[in-house]
PDB file of N, CA and C in Angstrom:
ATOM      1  N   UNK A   1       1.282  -0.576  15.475  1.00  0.00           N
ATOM      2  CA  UNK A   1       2.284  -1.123  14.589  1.00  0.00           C
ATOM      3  C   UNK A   1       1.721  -2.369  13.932  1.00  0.00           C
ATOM      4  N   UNK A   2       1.870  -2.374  12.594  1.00  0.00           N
ATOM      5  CA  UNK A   2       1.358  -3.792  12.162  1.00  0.00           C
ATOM      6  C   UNK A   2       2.055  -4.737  12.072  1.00  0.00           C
ATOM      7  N   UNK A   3       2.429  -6.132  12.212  1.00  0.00           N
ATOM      8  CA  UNK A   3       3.010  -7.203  12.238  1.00  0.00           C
ATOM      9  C   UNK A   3       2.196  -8.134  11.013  1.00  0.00           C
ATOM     10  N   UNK A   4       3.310  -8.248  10.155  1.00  0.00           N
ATOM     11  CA  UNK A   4       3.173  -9.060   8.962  1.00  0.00           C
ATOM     12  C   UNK A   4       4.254  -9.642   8.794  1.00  0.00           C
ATOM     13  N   UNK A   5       4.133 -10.549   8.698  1.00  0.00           N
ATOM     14  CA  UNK A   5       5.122 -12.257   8.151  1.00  0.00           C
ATOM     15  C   UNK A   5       6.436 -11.343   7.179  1.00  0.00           C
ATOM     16  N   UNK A   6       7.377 -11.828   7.222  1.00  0.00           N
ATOM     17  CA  UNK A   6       8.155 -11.550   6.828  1.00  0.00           C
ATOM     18  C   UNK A   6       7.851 -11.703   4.824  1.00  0.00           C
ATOM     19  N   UNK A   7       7.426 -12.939   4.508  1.00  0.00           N
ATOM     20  CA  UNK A   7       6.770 -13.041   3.086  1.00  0.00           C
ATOM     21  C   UNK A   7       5.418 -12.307   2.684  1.00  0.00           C
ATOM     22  N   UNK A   8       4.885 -11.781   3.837  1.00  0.00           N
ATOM     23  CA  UNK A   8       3.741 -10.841   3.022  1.00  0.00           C
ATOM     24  C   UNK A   8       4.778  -9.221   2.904  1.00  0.00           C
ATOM     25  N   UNK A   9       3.776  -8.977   1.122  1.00  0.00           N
ATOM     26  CA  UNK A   9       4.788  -7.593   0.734  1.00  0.00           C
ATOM     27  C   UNK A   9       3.753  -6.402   0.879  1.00  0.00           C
ATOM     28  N   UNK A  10       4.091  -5.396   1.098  1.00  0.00           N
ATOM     29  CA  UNK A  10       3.330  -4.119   0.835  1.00  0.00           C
ATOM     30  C   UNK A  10       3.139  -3.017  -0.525  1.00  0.00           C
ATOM     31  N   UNK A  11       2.515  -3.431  -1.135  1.00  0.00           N
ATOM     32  CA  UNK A  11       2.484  -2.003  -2.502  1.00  0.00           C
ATOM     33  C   UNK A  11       1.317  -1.436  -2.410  1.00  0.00           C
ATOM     34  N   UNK A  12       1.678  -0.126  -2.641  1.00  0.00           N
ATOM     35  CA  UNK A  12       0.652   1.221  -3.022  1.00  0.00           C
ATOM     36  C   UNK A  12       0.761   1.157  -4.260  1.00  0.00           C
ATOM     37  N   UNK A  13      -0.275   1.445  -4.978  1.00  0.00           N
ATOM     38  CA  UNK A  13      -0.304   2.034  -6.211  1.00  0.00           C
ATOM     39  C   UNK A  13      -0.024   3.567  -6.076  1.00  0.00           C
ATOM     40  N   UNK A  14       0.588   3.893  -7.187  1.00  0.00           N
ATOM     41  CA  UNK A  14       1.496   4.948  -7.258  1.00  0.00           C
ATOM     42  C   UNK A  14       0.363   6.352  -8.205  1.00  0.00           C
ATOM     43  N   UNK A  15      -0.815   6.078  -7.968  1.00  0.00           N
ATOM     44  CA  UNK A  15      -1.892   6.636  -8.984  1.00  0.00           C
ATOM     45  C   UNK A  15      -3.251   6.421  -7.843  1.00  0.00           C
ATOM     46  N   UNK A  16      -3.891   7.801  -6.991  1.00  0.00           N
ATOM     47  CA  UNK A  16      -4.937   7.446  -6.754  1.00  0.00           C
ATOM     48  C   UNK A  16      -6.109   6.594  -7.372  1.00  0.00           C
ATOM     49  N   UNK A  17      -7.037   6.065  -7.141  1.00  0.00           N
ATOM     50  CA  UNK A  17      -8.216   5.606  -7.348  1.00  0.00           C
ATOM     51  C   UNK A  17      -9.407   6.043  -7.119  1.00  0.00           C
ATOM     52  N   UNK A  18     -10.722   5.708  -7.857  1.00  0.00           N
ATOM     53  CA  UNK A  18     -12.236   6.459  -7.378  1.00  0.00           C
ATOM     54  C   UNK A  18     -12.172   5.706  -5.771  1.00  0.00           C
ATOM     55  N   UNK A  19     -12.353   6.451  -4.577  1.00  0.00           N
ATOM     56  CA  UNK A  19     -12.651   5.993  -3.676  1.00  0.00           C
ATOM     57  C   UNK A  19     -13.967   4.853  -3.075  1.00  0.00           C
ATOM     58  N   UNK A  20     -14.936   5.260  -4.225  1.00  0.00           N
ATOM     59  CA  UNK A  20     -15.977   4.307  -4.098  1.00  0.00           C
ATOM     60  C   UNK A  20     -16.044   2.872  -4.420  1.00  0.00           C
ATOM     61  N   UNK A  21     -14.974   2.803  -5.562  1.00  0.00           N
ATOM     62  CA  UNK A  21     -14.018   1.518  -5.809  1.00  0.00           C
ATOM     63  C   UNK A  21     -14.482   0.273  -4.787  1.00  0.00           C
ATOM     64  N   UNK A  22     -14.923  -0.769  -5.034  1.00  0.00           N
ATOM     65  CA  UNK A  22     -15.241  -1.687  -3.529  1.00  0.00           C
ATOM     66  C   UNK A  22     -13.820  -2.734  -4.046  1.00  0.00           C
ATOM     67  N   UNK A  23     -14.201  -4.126  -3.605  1.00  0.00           N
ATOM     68  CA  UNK A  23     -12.948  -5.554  -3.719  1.00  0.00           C
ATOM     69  C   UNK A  23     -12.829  -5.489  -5.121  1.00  0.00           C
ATOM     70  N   UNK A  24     -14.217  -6.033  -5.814  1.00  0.00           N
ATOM     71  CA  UNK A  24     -13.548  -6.829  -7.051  1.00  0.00           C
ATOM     72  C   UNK A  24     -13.364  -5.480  -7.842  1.00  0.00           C
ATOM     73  N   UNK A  25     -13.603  -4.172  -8.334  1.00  0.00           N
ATOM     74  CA  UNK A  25     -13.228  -3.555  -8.972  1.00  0.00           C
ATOM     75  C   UNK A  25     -11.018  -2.998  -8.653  1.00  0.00           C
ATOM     76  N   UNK A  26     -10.870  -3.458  -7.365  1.00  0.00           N
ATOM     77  CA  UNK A  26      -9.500  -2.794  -7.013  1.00  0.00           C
ATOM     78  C   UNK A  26      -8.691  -4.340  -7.079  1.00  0.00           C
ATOM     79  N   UNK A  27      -9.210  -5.416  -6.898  1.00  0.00           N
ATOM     80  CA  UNK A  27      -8.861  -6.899  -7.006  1.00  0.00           C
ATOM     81  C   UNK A  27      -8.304  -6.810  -9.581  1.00  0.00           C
ATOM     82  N   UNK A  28      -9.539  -6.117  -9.569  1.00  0.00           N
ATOM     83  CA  UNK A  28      -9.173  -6.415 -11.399  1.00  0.00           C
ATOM     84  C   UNK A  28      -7.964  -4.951 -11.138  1.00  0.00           C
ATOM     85  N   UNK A  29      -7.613  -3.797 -10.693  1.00  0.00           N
ATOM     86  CA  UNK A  29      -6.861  -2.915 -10.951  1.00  0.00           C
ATOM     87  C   UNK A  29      -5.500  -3.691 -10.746  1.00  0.00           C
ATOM     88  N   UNK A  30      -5.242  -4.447  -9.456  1.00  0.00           N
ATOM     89  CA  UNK A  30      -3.864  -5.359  -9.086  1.00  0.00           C
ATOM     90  C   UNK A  30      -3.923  -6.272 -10.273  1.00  0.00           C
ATOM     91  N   UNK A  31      -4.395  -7.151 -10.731  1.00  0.00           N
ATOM     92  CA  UNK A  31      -4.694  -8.544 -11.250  1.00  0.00           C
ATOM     93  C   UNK A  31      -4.302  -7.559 -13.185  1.00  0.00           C
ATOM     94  N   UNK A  32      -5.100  -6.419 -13.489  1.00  0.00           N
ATOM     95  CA  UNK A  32      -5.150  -5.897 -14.770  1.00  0.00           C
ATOM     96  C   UNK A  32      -4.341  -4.548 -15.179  1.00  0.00           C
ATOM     97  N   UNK A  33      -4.213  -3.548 -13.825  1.00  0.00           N
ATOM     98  CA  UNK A  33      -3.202  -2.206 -14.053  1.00  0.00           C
ATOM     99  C   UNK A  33      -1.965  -2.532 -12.712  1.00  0.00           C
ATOM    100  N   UNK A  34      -1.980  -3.416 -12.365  1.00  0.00           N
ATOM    101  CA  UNK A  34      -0.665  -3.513 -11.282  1.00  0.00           C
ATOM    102  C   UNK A  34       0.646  -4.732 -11.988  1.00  0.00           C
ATOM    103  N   UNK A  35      -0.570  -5.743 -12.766  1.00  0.00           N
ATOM    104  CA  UNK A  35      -0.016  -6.753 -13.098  1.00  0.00           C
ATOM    105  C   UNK A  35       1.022  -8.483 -12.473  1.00  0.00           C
ATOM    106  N   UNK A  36      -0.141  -7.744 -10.959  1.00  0.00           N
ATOM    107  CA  UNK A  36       0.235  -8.647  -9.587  1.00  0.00           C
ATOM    108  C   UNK A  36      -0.811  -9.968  -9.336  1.00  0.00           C
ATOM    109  N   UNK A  37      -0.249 -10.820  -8.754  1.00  0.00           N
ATOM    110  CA  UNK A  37      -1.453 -12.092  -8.663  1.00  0.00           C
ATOM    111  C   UNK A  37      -2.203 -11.364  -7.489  1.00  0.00           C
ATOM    112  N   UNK A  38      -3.559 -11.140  -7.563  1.00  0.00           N
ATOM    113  CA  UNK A  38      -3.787 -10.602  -5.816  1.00  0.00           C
ATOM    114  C   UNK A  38      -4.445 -12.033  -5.148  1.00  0.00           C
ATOM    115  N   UNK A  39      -3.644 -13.510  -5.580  1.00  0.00           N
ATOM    116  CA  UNK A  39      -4.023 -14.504  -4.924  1.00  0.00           C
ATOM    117  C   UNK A  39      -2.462 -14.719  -3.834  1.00  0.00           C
ATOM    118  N   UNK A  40      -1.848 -14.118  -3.884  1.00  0.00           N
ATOM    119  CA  UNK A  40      -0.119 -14.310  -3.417  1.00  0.00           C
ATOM    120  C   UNK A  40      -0.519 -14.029  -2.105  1.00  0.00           C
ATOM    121  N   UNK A  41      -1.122 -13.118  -1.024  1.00  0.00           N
ATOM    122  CA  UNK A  41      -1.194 -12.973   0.363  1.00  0.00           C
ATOM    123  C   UNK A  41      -0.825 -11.806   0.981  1.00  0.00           C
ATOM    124  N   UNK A  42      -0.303 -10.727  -0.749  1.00  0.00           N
ATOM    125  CA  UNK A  42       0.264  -8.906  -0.432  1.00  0.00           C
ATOM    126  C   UNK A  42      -0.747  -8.509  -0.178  1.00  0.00           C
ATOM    127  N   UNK A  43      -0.028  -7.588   0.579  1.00  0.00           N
ATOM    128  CA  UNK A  43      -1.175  -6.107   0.493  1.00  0.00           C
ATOM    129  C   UNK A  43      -1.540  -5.541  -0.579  1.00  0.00           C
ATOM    130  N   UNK A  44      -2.570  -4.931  -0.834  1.00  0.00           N
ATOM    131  CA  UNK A  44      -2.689  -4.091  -1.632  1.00  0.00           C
ATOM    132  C   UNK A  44      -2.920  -2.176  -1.388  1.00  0.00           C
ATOM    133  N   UNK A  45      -2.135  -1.357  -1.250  1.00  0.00           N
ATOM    134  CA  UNK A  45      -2.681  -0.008  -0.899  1.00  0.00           C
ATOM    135  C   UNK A  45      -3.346   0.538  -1.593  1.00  0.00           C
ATOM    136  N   UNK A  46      -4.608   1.353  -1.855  1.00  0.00           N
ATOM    137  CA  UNK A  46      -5.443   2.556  -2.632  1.00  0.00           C
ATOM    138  C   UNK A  46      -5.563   3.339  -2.313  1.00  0.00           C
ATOM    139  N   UNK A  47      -5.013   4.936  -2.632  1.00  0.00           N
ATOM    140  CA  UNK A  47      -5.508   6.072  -2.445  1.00  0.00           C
ATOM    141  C   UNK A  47      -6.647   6.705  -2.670  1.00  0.00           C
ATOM    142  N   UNK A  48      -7.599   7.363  -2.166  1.00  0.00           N
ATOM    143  CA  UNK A  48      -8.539   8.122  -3.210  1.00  0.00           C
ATOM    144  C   UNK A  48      -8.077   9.236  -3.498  1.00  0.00           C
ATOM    145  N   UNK A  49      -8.445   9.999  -4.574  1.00  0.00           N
ATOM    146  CA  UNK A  49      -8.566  11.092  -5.344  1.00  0.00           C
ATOM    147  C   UNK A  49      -7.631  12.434  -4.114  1.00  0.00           C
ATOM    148  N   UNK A  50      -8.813  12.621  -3.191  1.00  0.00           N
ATOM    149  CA  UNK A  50      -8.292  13.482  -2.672  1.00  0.00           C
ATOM    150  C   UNK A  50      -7.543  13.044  -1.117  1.00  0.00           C
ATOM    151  N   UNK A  51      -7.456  12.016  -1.079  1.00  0.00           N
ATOM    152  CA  UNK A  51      -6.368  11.124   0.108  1.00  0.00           C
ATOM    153  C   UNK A  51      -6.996  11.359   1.345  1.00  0.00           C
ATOM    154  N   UNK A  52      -8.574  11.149   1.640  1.00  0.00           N
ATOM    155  CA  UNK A  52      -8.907  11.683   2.723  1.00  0.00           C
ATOM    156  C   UNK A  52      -9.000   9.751   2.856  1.00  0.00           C
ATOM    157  N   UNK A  53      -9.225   9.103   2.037  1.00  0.00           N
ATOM    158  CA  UNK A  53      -9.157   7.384   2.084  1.00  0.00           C
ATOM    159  C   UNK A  53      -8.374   6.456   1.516  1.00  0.00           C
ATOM    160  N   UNK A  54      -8.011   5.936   2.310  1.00  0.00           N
ATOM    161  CA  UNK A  54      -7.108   4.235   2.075  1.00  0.00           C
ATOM    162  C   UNK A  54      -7.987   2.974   2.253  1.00  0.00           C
ATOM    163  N   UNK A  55      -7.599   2.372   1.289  1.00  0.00           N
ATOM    164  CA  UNK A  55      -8.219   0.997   0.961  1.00  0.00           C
ATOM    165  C   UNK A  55      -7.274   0.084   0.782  1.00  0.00           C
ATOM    166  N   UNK A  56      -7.422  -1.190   1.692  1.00  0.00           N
ATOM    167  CA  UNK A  56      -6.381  -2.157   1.563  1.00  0.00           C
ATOM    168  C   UNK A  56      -7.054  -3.511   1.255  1.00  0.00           C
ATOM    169  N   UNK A  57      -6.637  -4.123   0.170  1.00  0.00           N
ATOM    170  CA  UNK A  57      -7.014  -5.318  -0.221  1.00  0.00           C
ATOM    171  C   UNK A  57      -5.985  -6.552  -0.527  1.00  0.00           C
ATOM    172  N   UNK A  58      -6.679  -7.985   0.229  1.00  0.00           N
ATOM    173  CA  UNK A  58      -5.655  -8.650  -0.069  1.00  0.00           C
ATOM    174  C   UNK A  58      -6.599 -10.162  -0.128  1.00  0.00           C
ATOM    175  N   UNK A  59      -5.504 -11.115  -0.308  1.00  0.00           N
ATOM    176  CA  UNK A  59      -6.023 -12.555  -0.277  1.00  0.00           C
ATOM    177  C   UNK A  59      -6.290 -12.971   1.114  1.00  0.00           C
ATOM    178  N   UNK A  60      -7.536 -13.697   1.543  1.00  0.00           N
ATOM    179  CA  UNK A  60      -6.897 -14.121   2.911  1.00  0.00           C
ATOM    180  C   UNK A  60      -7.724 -15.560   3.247  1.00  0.00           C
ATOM    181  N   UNK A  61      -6.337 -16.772   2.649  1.00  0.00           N
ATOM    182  CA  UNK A  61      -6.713 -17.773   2.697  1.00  0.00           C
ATOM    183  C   UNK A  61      -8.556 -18.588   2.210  1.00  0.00           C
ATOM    184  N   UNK A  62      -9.204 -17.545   1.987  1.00  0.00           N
ATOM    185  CA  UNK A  62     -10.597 -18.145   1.538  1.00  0.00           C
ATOM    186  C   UNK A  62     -11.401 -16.960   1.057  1.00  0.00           C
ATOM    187  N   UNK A  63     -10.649 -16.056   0.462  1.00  0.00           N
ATOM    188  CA  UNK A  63     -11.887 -14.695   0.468  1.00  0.00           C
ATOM    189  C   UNK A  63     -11.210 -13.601   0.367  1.00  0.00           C
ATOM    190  N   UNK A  64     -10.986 -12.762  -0.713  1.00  0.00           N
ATOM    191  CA  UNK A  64     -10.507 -11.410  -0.898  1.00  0.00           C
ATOM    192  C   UNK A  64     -11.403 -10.698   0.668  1.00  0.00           C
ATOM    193  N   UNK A  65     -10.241  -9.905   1.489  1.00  0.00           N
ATOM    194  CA  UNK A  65     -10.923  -9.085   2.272  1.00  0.00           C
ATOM    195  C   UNK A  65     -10.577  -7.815   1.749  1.00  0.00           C
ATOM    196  N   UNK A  66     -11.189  -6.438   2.450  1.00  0.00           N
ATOM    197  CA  UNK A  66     -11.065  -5.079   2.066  1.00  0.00           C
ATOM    198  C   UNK A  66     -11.030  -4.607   3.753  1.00  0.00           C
ATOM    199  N   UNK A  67      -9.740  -3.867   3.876  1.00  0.00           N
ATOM    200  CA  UNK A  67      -9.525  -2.732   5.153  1.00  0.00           C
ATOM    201  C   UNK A  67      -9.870  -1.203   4.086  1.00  0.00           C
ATOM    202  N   UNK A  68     -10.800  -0.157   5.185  1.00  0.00           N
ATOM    203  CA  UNK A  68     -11.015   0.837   4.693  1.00  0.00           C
ATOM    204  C   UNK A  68     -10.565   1.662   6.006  1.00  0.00           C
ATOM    205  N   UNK A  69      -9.860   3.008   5.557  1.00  0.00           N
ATOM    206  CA  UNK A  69     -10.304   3.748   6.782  1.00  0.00           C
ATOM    207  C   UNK A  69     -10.703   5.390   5.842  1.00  0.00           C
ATOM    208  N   UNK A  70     -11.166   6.088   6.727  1.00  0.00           N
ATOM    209  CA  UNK A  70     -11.851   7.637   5.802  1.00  0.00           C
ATOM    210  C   UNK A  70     -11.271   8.812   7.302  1.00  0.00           C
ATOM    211  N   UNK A  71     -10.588   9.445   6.842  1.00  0.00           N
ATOM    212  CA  UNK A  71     -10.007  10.420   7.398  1.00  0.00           C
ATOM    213  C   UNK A  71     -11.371  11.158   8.483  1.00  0.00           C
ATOM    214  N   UNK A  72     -11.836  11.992   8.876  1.00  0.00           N
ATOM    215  CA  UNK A  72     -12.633  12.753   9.102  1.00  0.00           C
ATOM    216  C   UNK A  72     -11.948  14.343   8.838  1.00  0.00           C
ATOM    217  N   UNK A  73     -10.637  14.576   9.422  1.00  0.00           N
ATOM    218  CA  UNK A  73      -9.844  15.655   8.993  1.00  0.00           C
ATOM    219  C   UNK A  73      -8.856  15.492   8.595  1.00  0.00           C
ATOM    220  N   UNK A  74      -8.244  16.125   7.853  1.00  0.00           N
ATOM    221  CA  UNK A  74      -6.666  16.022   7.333  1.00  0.00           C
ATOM    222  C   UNK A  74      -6.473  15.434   5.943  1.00  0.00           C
ATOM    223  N   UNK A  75      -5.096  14.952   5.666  1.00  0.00           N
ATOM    224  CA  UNK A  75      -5.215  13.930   4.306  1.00  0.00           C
ATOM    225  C   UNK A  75      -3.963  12.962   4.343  1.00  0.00           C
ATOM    226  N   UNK A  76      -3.723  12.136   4.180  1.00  0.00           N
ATOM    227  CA  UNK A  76      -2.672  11.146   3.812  1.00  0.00           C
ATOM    228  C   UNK A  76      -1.877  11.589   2.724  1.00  0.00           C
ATOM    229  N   UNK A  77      -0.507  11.222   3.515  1.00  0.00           N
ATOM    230  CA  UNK A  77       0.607  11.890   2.355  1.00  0.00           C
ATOM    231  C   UNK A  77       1.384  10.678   1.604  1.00  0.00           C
ATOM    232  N   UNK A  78       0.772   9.856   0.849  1.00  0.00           N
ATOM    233  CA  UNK A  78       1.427   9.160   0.141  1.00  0.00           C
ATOM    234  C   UNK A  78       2.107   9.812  -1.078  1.00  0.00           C
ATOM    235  N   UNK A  79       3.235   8.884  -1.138  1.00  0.00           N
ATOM    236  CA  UNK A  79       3.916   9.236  -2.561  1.00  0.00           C
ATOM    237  C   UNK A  79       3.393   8.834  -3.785  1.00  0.00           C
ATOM    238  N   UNK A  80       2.665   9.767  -4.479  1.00  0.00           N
ATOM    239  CA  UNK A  80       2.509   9.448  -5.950  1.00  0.00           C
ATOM    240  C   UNK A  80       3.686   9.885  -6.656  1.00  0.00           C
ATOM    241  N   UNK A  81       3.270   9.410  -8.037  1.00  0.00           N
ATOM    242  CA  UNK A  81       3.984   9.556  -9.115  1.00  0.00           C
ATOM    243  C   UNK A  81       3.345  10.547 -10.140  1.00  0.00           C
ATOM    244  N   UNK A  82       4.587  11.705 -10.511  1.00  0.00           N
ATOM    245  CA  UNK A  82       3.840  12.662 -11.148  1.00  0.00           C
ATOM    246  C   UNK A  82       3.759  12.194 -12.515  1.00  0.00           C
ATOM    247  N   UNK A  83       3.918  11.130 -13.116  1.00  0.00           N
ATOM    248  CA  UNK A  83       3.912  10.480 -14.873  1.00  0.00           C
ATOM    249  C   UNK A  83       2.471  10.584 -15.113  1.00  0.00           C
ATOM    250  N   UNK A  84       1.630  10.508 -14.331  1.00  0.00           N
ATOM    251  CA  UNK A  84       0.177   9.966 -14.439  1.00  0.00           C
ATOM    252  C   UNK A  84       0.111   8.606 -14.403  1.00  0.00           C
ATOM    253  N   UNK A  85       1.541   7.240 -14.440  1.00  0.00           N
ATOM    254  CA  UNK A  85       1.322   6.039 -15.121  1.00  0.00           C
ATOM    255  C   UNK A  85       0.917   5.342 -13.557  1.00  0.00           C
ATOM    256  N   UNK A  86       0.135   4.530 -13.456  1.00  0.00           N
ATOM    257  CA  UNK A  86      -0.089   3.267 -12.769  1.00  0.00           C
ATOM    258  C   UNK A  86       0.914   2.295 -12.474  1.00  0.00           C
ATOM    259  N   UNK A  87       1.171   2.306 -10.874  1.00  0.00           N
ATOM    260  CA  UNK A  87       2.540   1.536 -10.817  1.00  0.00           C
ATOM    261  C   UNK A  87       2.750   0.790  -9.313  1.00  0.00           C
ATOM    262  N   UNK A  88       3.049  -0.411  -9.291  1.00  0.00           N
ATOM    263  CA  UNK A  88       3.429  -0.446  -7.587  1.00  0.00           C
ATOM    264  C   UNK A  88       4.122  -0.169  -6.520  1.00  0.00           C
ATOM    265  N   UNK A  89       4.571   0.459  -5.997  1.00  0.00           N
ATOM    266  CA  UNK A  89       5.822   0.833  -5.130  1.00  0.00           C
ATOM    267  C   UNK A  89       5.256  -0.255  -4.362  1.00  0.00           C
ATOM    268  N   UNK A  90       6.732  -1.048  -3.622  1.00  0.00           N
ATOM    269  CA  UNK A  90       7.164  -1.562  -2.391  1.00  0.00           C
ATOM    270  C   UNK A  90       7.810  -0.506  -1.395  1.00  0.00           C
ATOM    271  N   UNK A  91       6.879  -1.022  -0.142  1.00  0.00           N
ATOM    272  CA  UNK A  91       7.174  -0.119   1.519  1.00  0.00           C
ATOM    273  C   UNK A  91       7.188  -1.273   2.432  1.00  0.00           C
ATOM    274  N   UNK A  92       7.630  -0.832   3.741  1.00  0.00           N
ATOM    275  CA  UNK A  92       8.000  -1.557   4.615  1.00  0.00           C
ATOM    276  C   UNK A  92       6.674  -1.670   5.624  1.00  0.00           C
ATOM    277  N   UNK A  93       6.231  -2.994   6.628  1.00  0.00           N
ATOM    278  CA  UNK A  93       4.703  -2.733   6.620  1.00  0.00           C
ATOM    279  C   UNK A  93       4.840  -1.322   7.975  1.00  0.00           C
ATOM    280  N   UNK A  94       5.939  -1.262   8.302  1.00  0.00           N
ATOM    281  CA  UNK A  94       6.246   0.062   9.298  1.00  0.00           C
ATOM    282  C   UNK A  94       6.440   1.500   9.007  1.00  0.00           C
ATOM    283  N   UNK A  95       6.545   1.352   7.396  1.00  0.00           N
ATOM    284  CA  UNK A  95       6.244   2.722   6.600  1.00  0.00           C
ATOM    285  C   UNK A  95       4.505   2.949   6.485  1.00  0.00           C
ATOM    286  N   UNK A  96       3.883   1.718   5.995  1.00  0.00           N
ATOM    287  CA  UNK A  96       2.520   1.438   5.853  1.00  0.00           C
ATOM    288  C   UNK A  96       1.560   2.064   7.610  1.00  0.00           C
ATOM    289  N   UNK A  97       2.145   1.666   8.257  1.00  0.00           N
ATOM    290  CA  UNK A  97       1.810   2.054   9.951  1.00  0.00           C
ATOM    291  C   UNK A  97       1.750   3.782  10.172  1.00  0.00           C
ATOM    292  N   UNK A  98       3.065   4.510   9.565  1.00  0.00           N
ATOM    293  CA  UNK A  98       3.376   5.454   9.928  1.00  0.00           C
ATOM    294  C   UNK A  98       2.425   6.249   8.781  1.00  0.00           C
ATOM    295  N   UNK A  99       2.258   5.652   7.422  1.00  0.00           N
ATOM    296  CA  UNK A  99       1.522   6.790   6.624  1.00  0.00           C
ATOM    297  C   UNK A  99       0.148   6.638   7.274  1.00  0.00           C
ATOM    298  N   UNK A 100      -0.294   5.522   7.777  1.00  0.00           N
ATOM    299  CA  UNK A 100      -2.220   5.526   8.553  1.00  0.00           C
ATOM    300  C   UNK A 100      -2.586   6.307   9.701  1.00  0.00           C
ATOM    301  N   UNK A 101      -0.938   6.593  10.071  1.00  0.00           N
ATOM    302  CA  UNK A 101      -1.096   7.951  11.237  1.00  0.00           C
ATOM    303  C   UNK A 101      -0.997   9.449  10.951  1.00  0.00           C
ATOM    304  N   UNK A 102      -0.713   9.341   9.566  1.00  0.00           N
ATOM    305  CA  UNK A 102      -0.964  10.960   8.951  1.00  0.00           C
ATOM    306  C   UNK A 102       0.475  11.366   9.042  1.00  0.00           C
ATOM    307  N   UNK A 103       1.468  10.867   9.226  1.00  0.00           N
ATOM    308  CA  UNK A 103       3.021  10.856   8.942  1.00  0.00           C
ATOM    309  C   UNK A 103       3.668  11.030   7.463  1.00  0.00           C
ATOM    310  N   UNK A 104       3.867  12.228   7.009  1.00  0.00           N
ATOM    311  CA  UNK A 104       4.319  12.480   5.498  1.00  0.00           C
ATOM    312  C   UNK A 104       6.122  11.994   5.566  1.00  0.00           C
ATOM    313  N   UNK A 105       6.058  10.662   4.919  1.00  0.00           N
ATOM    314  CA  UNK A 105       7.260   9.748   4.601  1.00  0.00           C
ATOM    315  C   UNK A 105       8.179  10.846   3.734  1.00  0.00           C
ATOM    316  N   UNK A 106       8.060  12.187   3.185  1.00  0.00           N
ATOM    317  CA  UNK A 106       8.456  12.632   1.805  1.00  0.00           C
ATOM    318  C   UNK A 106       9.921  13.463   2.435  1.00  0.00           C
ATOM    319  N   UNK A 107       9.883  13.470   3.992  1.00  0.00           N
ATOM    320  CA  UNK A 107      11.301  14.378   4.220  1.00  0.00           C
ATOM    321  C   UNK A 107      11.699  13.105   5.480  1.00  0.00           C
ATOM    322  N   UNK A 108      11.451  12.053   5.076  1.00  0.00           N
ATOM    323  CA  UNK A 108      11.972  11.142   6.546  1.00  0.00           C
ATOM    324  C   UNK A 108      13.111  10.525   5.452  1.00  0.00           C
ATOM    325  N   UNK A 109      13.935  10.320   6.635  1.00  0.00           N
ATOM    326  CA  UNK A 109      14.914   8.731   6.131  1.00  0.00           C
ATOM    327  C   UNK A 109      15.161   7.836   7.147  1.00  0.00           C
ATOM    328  N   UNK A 110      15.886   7.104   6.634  1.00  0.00           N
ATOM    329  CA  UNK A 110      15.866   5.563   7.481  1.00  0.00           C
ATOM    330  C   UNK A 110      17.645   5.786   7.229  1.00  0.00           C
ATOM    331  N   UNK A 111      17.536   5.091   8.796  1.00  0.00           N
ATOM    332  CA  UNK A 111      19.181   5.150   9.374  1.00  0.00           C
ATOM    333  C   UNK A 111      19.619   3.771   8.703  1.00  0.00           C
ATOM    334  N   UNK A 112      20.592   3.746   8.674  1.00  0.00           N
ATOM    335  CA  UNK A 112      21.311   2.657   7.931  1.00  0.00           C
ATOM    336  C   UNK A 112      21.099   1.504   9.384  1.00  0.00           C
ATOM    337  N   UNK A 113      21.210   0.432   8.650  1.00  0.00           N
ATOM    338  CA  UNK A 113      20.756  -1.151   9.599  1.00  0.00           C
ATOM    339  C   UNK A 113      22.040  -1.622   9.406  1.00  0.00           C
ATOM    340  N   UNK A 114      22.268  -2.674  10.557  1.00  0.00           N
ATOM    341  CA  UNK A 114      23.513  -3.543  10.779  1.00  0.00           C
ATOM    342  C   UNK A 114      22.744  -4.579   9.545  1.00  0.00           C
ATOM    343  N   UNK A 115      23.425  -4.957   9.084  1.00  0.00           N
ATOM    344  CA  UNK A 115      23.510  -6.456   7.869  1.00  0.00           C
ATOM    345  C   UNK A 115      24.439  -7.205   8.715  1.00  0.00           C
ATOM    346  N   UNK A 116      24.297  -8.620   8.395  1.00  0.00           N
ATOM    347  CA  UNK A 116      25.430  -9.629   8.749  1.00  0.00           C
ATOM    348  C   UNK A 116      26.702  -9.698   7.287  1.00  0.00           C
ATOM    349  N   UNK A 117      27.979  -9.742   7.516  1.00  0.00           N
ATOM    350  CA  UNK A 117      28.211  -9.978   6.247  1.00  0.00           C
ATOM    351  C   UNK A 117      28.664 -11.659   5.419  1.00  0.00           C
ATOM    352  N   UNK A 118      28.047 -11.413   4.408  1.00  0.00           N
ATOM    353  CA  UNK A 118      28.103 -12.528   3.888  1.00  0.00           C
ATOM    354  C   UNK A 118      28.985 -13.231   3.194  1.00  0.00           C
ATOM    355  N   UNK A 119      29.428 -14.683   3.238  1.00  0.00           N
ATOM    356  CA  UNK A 119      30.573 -15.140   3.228  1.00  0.00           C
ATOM    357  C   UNK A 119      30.508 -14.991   1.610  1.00  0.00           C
ATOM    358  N   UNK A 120      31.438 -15.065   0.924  1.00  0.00           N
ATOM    359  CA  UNK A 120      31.365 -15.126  -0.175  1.00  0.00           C
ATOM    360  C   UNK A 120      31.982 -16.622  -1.164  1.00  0.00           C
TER     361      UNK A 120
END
């Protein structure tokens, strides 16, 4: 399970990427086709082509880092977008957990949560 700060956010791009892609080429895709600061402290998600790889890039206090992982079998079922357009979706970093285990999000739902209610 990953544990992230309540202010760090999670987006996938909604449009695979060339998997060979390294930091600064997926750092200019957030910064130039996401239209996100990638100095803020988000995640960044990348699909490749054929979803056998995820690439995660983010700020971290002194140095763009890059998480990679490469399937050996199977494929990751992220949600794209069939427009062709380039886009960010926001996920929860416990949706992010469940798609790195090969968990297809596309027939799950989420039970409704207690809220406090708010005074008005």
């Amino acid at each position: 399970m990953l544990s992230l700060p309540p202010s760090v956010h999670v987006y996938i791009a909604t449009q695979p990427v060339d998997g060979r892609k390294g930091v600064d080429s997926l750092i200019g895709i957030v910064r130039s086709g996401l239209l996100h600061d990638p100095l803020s402290g988000h995640l960044y998600v990348f699909f490749s082509r054929r979803c056998d790889r995820v690439r995660v890039v983010y700020w971290d206090r002194n140095g763009f880092a890059m998480w990679t992982k490469r399937l050996e079998r199977g494929r990751f079922h992220p949600q794209l977008s069939s427009d062709g357009r380039l886009s960010a979706s926001a996920i929860e970093a416990a949706d992010l957990a469940l798609l790195f285990e090969g968990i297809d999000l596309a027939g799950a739902h989420r039970r409704p949560r207690w809220e406090p209610v708010r005074a008005a």
